[in-house]
N, C-alpha and C. Protein backbone atom coordinates (compact mmCIF):
# COMPACT_ATOMS: atom_id res chain seq x y z
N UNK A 1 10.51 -2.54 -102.62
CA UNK A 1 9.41 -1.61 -102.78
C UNK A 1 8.83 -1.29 -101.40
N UNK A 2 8.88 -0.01 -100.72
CA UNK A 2 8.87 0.32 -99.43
C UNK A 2 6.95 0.52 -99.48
N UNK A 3 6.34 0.37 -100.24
CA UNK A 3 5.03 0.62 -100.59
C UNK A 3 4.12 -0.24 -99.82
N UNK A 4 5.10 -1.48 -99.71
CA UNK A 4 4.20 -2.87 -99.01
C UNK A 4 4.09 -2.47 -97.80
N UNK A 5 4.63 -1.79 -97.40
CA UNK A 5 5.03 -1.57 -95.82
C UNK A 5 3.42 0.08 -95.53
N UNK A 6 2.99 0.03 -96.62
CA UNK A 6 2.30 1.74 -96.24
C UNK A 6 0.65 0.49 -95.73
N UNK A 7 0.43 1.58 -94.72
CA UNK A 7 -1.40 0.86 -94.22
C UNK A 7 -1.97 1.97 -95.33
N UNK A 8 -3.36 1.21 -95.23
CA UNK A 8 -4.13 1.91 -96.24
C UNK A 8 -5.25 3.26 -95.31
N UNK A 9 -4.70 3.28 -94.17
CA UNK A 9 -5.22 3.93 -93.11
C UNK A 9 -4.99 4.26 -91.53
N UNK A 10 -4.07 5.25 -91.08
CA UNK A 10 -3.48 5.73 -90.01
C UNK A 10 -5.01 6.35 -88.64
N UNK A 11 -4.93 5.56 -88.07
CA UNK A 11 -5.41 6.45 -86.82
C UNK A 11 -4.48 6.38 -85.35
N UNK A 12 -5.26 7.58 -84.69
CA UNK A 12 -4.48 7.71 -83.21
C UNK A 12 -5.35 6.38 -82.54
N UNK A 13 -6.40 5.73 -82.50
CA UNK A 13 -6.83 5.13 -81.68
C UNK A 13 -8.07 4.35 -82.08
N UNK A 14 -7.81 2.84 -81.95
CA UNK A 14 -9.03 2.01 -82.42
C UNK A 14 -10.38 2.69 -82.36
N UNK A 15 -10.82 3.48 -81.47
CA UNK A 15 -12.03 4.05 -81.51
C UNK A 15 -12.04 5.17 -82.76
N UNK A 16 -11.57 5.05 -83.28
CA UNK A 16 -11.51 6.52 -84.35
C UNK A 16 -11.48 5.62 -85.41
N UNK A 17 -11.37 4.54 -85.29
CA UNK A 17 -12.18 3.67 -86.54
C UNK A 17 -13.91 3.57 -87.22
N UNK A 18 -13.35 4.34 -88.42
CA UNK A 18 -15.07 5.07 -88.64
C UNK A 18 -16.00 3.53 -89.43
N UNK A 19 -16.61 3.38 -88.94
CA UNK A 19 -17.49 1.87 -89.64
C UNK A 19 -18.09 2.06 -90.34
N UNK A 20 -18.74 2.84 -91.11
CA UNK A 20 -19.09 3.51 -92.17
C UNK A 20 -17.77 3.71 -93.27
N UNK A 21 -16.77 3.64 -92.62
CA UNK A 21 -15.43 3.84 -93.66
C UNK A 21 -15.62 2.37 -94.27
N UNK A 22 -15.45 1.40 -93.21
CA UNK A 22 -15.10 -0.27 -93.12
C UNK A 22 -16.07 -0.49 -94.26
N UNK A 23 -17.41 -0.47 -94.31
CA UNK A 23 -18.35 -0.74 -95.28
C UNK A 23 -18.02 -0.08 -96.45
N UNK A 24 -17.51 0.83 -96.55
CA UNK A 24 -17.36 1.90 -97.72
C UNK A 24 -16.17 0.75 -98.73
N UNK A 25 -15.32 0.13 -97.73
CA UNK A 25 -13.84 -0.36 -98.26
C UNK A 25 -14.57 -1.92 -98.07
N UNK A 26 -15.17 -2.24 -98.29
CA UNK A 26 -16.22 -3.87 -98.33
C UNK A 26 -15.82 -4.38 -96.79
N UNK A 27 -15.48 -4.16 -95.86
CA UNK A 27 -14.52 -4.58 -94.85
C UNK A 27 -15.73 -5.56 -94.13
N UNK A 28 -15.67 -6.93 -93.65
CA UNK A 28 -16.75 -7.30 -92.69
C UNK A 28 -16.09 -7.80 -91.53
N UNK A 29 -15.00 -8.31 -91.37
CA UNK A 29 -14.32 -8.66 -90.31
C UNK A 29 -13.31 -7.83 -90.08
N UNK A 30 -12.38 -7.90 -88.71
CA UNK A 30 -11.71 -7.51 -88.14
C UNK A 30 -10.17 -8.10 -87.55
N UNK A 31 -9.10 -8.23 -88.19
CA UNK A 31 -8.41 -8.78 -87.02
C UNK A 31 -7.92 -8.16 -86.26
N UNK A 32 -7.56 -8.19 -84.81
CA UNK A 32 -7.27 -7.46 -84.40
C UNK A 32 -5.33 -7.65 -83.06
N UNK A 33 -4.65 -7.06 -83.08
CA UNK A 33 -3.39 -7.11 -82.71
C UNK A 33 -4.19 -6.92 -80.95
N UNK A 34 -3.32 -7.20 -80.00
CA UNK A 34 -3.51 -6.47 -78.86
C UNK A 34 -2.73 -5.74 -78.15
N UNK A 35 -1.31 -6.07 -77.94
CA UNK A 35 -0.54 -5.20 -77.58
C UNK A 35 0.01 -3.70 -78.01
N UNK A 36 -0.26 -2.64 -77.41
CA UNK A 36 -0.40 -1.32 -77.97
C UNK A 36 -1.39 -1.26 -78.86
N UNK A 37 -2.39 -1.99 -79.22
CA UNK A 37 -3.21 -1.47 -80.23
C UNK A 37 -4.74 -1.94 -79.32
N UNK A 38 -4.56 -2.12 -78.28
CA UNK A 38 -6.13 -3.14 -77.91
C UNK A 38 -5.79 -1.73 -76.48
N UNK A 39 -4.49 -2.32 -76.00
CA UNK A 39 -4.06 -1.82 -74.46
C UNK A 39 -3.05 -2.03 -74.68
N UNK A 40 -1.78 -1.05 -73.44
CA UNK A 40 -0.66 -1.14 -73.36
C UNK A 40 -0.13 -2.65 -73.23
N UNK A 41 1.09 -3.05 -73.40
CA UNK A 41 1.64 -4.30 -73.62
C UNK A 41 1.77 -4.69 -72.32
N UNK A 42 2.04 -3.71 -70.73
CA UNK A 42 1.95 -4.32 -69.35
C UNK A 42 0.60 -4.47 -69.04
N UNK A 43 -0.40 -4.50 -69.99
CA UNK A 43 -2.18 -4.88 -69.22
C UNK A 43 -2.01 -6.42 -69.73
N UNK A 44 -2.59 -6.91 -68.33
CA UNK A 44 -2.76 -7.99 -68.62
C UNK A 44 -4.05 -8.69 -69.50
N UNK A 45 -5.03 -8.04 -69.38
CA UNK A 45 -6.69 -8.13 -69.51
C UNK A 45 -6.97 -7.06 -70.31
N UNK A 46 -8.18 -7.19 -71.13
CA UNK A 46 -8.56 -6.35 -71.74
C UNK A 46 -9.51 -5.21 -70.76
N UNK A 47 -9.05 -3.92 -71.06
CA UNK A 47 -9.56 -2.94 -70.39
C UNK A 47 -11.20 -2.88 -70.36
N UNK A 48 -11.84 -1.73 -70.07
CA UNK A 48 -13.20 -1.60 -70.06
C UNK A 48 -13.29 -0.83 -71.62
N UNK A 49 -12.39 0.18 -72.19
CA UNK A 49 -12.19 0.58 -73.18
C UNK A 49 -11.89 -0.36 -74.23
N UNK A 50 -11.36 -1.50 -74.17
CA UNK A 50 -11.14 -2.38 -75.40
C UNK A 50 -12.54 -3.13 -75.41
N UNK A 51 -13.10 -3.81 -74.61
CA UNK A 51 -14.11 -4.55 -74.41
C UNK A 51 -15.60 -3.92 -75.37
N UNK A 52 -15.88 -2.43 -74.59
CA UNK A 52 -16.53 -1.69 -75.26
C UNK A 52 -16.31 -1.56 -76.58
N UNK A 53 -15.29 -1.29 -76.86
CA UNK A 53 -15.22 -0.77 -78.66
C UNK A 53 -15.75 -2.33 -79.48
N UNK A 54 -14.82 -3.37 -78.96
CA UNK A 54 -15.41 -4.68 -79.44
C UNK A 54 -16.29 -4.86 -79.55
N UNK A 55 -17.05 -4.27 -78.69
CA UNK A 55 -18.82 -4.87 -78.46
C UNK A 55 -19.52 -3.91 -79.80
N UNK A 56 -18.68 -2.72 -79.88
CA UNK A 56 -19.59 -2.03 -80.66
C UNK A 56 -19.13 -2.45 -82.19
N UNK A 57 -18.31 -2.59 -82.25
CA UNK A 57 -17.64 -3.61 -83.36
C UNK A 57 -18.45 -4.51 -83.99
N UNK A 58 -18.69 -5.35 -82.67
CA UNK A 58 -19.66 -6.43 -83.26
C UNK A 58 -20.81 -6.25 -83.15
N UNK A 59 -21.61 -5.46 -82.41
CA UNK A 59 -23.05 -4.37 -83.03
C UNK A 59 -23.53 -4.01 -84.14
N UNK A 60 -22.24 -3.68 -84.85
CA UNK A 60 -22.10 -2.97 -86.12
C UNK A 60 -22.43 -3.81 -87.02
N UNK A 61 -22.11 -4.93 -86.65
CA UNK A 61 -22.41 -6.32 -87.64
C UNK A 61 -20.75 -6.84 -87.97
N UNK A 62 -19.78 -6.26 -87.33
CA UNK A 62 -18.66 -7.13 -88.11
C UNK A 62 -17.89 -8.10 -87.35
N UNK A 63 -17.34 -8.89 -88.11
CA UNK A 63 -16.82 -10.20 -87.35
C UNK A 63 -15.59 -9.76 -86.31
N UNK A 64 -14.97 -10.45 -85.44
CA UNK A 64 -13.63 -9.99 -85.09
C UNK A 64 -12.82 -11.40 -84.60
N UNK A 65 -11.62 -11.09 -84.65
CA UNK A 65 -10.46 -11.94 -84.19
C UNK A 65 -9.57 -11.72 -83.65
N UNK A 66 -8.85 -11.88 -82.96
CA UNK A 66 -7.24 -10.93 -82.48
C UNK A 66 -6.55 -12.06 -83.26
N UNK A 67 -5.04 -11.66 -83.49
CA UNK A 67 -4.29 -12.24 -83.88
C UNK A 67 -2.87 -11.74 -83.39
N UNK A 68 -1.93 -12.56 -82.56
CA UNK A 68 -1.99 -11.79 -82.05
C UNK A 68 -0.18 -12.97 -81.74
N UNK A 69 1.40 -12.03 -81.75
CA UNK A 69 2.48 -12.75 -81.78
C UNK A 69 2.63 -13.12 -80.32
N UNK A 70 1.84 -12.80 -79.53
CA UNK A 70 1.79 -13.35 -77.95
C UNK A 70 2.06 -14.68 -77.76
N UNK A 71 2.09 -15.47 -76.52
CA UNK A 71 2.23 -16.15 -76.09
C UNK A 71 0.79 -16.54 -75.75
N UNK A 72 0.12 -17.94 -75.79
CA UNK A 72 -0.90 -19.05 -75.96
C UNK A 72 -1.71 -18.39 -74.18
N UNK A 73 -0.68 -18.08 -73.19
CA UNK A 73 -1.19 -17.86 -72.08
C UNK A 73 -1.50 -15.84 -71.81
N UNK A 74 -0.78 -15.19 -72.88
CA UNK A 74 -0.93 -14.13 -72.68
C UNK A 74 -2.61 -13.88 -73.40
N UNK A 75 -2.84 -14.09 -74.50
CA UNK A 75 -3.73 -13.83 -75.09
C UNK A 75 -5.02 -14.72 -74.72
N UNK A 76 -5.04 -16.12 -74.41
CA UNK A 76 -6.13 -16.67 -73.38
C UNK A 76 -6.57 -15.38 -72.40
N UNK A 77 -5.69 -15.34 -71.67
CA UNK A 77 -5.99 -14.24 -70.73
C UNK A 77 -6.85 -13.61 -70.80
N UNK A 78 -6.10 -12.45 -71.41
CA UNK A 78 -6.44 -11.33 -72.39
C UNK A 78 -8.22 -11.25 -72.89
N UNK A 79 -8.10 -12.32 -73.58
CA UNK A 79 -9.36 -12.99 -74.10
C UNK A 79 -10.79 -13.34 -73.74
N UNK A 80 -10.30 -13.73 -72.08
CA UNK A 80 -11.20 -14.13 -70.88
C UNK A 80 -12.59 -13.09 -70.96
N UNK A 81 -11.95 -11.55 -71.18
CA UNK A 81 -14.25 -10.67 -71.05
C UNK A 81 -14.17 -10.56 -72.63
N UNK A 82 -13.54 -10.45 -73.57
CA UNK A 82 -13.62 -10.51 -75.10
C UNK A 82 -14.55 -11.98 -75.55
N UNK A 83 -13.97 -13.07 -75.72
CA UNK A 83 -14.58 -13.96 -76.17
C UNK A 83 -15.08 -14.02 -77.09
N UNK A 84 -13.56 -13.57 -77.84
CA UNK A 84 -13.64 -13.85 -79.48
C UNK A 84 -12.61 -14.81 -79.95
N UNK A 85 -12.66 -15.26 -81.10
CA UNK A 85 -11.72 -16.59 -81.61
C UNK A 85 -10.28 -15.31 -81.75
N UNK A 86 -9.21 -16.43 -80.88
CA UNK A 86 -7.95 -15.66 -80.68
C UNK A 86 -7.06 -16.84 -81.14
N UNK A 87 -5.80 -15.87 -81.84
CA UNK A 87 -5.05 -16.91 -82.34
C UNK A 87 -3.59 -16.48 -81.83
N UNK A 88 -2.58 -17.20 -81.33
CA UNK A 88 -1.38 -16.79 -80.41
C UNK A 88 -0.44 -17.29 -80.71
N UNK A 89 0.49 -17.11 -80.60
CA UNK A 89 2.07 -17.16 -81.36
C UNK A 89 1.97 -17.24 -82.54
N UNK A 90 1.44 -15.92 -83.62
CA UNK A 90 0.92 -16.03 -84.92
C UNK A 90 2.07 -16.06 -86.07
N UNK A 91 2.90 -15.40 -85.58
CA UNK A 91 4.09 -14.89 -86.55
C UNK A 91 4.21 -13.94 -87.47
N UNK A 92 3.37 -12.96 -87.26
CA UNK A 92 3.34 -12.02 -88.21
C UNK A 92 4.45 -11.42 -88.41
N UNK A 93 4.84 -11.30 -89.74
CA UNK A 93 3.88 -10.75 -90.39
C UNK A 93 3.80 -12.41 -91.57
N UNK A 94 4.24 -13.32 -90.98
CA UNK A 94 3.63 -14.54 -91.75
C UNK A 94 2.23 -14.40 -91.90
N UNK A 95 1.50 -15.24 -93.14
CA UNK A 95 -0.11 -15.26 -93.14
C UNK A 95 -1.05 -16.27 -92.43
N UNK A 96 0.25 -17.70 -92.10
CA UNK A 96 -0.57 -18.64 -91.79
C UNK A 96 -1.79 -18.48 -90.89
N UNK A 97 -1.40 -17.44 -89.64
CA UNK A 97 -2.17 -17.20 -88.68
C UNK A 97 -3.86 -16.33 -89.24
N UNK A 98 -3.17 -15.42 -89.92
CA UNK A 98 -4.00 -14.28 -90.33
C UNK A 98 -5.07 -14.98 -91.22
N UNK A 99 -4.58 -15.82 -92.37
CA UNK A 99 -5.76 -16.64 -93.04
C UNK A 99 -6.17 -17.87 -92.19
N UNK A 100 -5.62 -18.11 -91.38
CA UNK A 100 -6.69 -18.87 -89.61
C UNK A 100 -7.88 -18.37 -89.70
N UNK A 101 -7.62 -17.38 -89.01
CA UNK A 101 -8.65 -16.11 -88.60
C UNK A 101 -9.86 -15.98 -89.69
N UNK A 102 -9.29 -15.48 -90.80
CA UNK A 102 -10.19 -15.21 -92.05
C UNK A 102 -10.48 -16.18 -92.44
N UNK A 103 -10.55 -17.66 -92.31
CA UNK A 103 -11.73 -19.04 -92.55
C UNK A 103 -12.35 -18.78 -91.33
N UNK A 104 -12.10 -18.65 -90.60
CA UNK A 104 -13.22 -18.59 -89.10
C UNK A 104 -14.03 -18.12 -89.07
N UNK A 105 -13.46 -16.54 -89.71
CA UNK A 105 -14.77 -15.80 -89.64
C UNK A 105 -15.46 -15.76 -91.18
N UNK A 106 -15.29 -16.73 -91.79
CA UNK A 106 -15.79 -16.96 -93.03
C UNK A 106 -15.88 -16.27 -94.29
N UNK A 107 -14.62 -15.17 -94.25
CA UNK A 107 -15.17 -14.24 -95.20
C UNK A 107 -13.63 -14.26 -95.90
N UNK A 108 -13.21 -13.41 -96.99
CA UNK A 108 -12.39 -13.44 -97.69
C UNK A 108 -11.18 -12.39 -97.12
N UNK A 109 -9.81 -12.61 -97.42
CA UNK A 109 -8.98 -11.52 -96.82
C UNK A 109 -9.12 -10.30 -97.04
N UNK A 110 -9.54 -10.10 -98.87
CA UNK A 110 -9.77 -8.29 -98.80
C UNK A 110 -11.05 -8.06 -98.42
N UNK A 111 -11.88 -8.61 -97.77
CA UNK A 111 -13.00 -8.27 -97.10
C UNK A 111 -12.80 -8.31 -95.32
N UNK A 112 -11.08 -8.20 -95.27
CA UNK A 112 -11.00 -8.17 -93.88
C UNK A 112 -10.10 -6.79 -93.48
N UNK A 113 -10.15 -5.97 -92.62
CA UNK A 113 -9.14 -5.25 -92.06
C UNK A 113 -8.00 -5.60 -90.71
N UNK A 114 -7.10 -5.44 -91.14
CA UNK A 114 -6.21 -6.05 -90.11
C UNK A 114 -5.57 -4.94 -89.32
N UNK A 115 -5.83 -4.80 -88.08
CA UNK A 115 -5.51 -3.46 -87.46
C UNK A 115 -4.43 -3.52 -86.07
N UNK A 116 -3.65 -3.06 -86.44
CA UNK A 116 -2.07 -3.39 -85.17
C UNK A 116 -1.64 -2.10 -85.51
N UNK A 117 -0.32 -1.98 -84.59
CA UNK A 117 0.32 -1.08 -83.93
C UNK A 117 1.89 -0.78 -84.91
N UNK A 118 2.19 -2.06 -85.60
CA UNK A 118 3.55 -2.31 -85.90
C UNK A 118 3.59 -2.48 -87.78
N UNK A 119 4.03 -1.87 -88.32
CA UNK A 119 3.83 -1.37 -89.31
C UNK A 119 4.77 -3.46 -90.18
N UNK A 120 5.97 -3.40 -89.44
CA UNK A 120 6.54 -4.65 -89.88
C UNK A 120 5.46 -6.04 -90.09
N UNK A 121 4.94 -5.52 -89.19
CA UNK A 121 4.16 -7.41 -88.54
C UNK A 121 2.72 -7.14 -88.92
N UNK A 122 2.00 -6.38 -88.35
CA UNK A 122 0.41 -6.19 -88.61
C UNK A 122 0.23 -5.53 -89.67
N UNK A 123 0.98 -4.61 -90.40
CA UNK A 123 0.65 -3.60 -91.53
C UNK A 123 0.91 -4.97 -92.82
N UNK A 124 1.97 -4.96 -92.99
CA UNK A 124 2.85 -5.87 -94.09
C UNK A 124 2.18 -7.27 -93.84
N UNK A 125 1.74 -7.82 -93.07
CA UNK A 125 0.92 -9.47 -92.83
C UNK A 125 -0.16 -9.26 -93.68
N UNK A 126 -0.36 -8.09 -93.44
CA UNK A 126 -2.29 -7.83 -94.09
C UNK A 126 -2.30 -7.22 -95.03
N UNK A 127 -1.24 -6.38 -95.16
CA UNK A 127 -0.92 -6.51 -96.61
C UNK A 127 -0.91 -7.16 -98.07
N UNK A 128 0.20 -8.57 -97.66
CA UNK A 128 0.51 -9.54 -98.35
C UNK A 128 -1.01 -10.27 -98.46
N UNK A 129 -1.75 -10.15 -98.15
CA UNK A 129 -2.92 -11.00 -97.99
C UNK A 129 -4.21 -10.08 -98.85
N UNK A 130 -3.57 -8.56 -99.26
CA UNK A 130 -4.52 -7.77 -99.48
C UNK A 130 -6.28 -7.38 -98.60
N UNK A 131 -5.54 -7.21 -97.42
CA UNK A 131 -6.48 -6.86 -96.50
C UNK A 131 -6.48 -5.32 -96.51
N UNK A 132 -7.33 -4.34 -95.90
CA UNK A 132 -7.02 -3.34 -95.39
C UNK A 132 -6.67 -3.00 -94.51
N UNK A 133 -5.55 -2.50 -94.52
CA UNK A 133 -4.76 -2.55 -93.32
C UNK A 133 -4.90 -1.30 -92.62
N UNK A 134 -4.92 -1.08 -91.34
CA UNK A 134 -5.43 0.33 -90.83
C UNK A 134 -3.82 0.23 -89.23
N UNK A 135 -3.09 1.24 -89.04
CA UNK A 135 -1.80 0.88 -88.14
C UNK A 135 -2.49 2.35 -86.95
N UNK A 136 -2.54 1.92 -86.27
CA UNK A 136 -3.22 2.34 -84.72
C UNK A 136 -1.29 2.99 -84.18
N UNK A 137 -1.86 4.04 -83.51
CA UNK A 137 -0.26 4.91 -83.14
C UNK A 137 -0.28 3.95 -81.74
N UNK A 138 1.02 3.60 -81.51
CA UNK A 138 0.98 2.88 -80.21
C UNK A 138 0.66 3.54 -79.16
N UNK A 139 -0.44 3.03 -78.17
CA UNK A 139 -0.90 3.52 -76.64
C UNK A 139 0.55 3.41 -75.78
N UNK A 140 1.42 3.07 -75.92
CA UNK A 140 2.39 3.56 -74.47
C UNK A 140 3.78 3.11 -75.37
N UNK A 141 4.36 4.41 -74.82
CA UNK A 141 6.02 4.24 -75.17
C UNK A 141 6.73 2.91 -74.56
N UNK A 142 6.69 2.52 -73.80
CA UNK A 142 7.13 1.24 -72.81
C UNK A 142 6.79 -0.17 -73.95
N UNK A 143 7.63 -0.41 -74.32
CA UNK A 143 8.01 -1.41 -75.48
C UNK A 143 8.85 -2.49 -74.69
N UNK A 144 9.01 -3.62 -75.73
CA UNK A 144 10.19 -4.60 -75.21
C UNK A 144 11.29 -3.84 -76.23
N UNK A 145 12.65 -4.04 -76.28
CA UNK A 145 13.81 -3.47 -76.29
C UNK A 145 13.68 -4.15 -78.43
N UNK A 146 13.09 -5.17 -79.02
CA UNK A 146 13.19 -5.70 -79.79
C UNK A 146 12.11 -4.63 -80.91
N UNK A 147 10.98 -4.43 -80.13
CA UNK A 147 9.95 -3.63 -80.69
C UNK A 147 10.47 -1.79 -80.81
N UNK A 148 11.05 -1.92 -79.82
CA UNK A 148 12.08 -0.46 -79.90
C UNK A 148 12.91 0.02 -81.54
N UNK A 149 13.62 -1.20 -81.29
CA UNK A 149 14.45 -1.11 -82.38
C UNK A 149 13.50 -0.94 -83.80
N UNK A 150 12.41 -1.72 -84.15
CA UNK A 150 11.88 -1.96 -85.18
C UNK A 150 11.14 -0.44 -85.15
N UNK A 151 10.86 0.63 -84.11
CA UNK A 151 10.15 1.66 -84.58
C UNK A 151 11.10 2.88 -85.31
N UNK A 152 12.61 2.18 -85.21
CA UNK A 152 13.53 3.47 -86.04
C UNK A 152 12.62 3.67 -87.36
N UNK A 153 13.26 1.97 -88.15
CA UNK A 153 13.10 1.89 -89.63
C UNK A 153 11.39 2.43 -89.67
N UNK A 154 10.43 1.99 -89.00
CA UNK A 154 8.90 2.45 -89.25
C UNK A 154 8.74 4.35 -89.46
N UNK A 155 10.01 4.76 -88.90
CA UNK A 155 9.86 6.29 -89.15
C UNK A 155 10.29 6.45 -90.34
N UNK A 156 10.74 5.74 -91.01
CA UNK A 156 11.47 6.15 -92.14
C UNK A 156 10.03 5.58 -93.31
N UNK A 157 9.71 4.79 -92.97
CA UNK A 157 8.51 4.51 -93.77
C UNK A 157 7.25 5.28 -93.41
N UNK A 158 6.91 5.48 -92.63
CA UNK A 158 5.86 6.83 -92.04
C UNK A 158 6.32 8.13 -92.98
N UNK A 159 8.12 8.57 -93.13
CA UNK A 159 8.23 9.91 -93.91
C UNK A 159 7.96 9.46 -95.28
N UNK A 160 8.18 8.07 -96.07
CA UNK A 160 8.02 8.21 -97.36
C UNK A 160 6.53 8.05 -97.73
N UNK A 161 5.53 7.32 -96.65
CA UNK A 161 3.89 7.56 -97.03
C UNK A 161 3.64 8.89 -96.85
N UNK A 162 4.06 9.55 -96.17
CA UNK A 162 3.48 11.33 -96.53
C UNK A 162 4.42 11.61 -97.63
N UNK A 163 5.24 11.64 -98.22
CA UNK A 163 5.34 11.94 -99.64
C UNK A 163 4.87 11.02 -100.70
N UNK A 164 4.22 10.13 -100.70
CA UNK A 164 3.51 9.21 -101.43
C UNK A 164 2.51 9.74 -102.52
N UNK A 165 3.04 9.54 -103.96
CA UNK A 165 2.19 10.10 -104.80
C UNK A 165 1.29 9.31 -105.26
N UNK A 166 0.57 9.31 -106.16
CA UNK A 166 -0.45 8.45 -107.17
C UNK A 166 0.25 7.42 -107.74
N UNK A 167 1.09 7.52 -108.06
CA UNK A 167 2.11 6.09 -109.19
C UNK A 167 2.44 5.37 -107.78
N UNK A 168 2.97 5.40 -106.29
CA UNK A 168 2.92 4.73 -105.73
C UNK A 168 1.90 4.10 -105.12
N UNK A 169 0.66 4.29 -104.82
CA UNK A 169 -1.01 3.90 -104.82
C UNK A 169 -0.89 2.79 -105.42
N UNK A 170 -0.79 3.22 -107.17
CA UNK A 170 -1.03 2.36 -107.93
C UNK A 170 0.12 0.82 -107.51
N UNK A 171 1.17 1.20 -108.12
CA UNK A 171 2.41 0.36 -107.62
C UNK A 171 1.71 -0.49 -106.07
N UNK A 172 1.01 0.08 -104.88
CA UNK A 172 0.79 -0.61 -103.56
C UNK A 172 -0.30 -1.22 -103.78
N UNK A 173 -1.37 -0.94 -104.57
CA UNK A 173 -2.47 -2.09 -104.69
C UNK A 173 -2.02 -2.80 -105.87
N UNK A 174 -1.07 -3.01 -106.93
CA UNK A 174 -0.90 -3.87 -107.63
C UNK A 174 -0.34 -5.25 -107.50
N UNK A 175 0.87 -4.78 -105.79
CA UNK A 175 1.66 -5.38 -104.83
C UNK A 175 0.69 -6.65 -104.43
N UNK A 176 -0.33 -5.46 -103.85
CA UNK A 176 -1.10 -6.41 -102.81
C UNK A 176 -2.25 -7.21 -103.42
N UNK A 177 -2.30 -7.32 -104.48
CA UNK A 177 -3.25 -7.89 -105.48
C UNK A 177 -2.57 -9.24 -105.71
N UNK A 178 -1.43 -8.64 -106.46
CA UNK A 178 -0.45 -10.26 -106.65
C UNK A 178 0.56 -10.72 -105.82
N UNK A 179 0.52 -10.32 -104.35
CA UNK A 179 0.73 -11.09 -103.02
C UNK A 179 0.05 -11.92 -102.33
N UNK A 180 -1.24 -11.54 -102.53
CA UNK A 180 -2.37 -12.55 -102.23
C UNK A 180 -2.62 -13.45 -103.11
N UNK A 181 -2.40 -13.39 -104.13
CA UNK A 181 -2.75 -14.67 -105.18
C UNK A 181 -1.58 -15.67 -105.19
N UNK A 182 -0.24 -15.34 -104.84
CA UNK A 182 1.00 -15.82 -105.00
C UNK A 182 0.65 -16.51 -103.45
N UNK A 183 0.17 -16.10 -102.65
CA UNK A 183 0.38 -16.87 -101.18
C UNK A 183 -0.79 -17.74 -101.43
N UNK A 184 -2.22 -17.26 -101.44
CA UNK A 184 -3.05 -18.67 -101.80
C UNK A 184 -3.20 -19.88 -102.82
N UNK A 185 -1.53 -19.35 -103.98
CA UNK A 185 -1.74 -20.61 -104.65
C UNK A 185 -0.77 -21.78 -103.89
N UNK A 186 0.20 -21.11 -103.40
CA UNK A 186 1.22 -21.93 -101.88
C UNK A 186 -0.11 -22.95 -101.42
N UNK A 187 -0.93 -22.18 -100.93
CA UNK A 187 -1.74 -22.63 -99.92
C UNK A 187 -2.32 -24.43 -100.61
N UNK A 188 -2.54 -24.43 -101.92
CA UNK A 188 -3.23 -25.17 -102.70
C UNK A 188 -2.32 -26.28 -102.57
């Protein structure tokens, strides 16, 4: 069912994340990806543009986290003017990491939005968890050769969410309803 794979919300750019939407969809926390979705994957540090939106993020009143398949020293880094709870070599689109995050920030998964670049790993992680998932267009073509490959098949799932009718809606929140219950009874 290619349905698991659809976000429940496409933008060009974390800032075009409307927070008034987030409240509308119960949303109180945030996780958040960093590579192509924070800053390009050669920044080492978070920009003056990622920092800002965060801040206003958490202005807004909502929690945040990165989560993030990096390496323990990339995302420390990274992390250094943010100084938010970061979690590194996560495995997405596994959940272990992602429900990390969502006890931290104390709130429930569909009361979280999970927002990345990669429709496989950040869309489908937060998915399975019934989060709202929101997939940010990647900031720079300059990929590793592995992430390359994975954006063929994502076009092919990008053409079947624009033909996406009502019976598939239904069919994608029924998915993500009893994906999350099937993973937190694991958890038990």
């Amino acid at each position: 069912m290619i349905e698991r794979f659809f976000p429940d919300l496409i933008v060009d750019r974390v800032q075009d994340i409307d927070t008034d939407m987030l409240r509308v969809n119960s949303v109180k926390g945030l996780i958040l990806d960093i590579d192509n979705t924070l800053v390009p994957q050669h920044m080492k540090e978070a920009d003056k543009n990622a920092v800002k939106w965060v801040e206003h993020i958490k202005q807004c009143g909502f929690k945040v986290c990165i989560v993030s398949n990096a390496s323990r020293k990339r995302v420390v880094r990274f992390n250094e003017k943010l100084k938010v709870y970061a979690v590194h070599r996560a495995s997405k689109p596994g959940t272990k990491a992602l429900l990390k995050a969502v006890r931290h920030m104390g709130i429930k998964p569909e009361e979280t939005a999970m927002v990345g670049d990669q429709i496989f790993t950040d869309v489908y992680g937060g998915n399975r968890l019934n989060m709202f998932t929101i997939l940010v267009k990647p900031i720079d073509r300059r990929e590793f050769f592995f992430v390359k490959l994975k954006r063929l098949p994502e076009k092919l799932v990008h053409r079947r969410l624009q033909n996406m009718k009502d019976d598939h809606v239904r069919k994608r929140l029924e998915w993500k309803k009893k994906s999350v219950e099937k993973i937190l009874k694991k958890q038990k």
